[in-house]
Protein backbone atom coordinates (compact mmCIF):
# COMPACT_ATOMS: atom_id res chain seq x y z
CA UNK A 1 71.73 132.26 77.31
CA UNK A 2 70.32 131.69 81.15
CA UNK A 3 71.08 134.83 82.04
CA UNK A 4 68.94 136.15 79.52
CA UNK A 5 66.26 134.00 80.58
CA UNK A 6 66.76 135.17 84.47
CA UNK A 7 66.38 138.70 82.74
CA UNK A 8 63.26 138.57 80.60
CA UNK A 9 59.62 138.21 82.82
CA UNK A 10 58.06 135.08 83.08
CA UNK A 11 54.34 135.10 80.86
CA UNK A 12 52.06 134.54 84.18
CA UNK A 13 49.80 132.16 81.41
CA UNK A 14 52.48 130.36 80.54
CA UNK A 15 53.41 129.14 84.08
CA UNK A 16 49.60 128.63 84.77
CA UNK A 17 49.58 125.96 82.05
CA UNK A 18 52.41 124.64 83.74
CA UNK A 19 51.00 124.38 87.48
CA UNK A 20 47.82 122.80 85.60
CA UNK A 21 49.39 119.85 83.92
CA UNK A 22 49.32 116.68 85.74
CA UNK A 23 52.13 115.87 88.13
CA UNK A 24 53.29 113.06 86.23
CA UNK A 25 54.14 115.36 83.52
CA UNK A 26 55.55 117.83 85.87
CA UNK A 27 57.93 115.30 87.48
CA UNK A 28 59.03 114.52 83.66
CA UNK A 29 60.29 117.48 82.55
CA UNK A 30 63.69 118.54 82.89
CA UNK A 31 65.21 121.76 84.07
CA UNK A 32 65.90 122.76 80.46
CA UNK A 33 62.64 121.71 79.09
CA UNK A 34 60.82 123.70 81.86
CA UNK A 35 63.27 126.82 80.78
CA UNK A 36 61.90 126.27 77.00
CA UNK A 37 58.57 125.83 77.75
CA UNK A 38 57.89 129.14 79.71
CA UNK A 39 60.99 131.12 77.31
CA UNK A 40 61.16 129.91 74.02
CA UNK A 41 59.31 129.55 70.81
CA UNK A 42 60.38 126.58 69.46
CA UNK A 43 60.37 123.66 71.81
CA UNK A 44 63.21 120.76 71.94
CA UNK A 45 61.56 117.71 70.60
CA UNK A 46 61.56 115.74 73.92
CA UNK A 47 59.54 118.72 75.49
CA UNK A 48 56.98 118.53 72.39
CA UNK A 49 56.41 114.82 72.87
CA UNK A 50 55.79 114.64 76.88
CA UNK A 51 53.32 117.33 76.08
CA UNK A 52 51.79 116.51 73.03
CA UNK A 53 48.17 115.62 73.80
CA UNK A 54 47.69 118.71 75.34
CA UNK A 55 49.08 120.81 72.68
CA UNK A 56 46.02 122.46 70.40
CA UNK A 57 47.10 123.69 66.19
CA UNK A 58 46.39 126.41 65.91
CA UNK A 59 46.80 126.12 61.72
């Protein structure tokens, strides 16, 4: 599955929300949850939890 993700672009927006969260967030995240964040749809739980008050529903 990671070479897949080396494969497909990275969304520029995607890693702009990324650079823009605080560094204490940053410095939580692990290599995987990074990889989800900027590839995936659905998020691991630990990722939606360290980032969940800046998450907006869109529902």
């Amino acid at each position: 599955m990671a070479n897949n993700r080396e494969k497909k672009p990275i969304d520029p927006a995607k890693m702009q929300v990324l650079r823009s969260l605080p560094i204490e967030i940053k410095q939580s995240l692990t290599r995987e949850e990074v990889d989800a964040f900027l590839h995936d749809e659905v998020w691991p739980d630990s990722l939606t939890e360290k980032l969940k008050d800046f998450l907006v529903d869109e529902n």
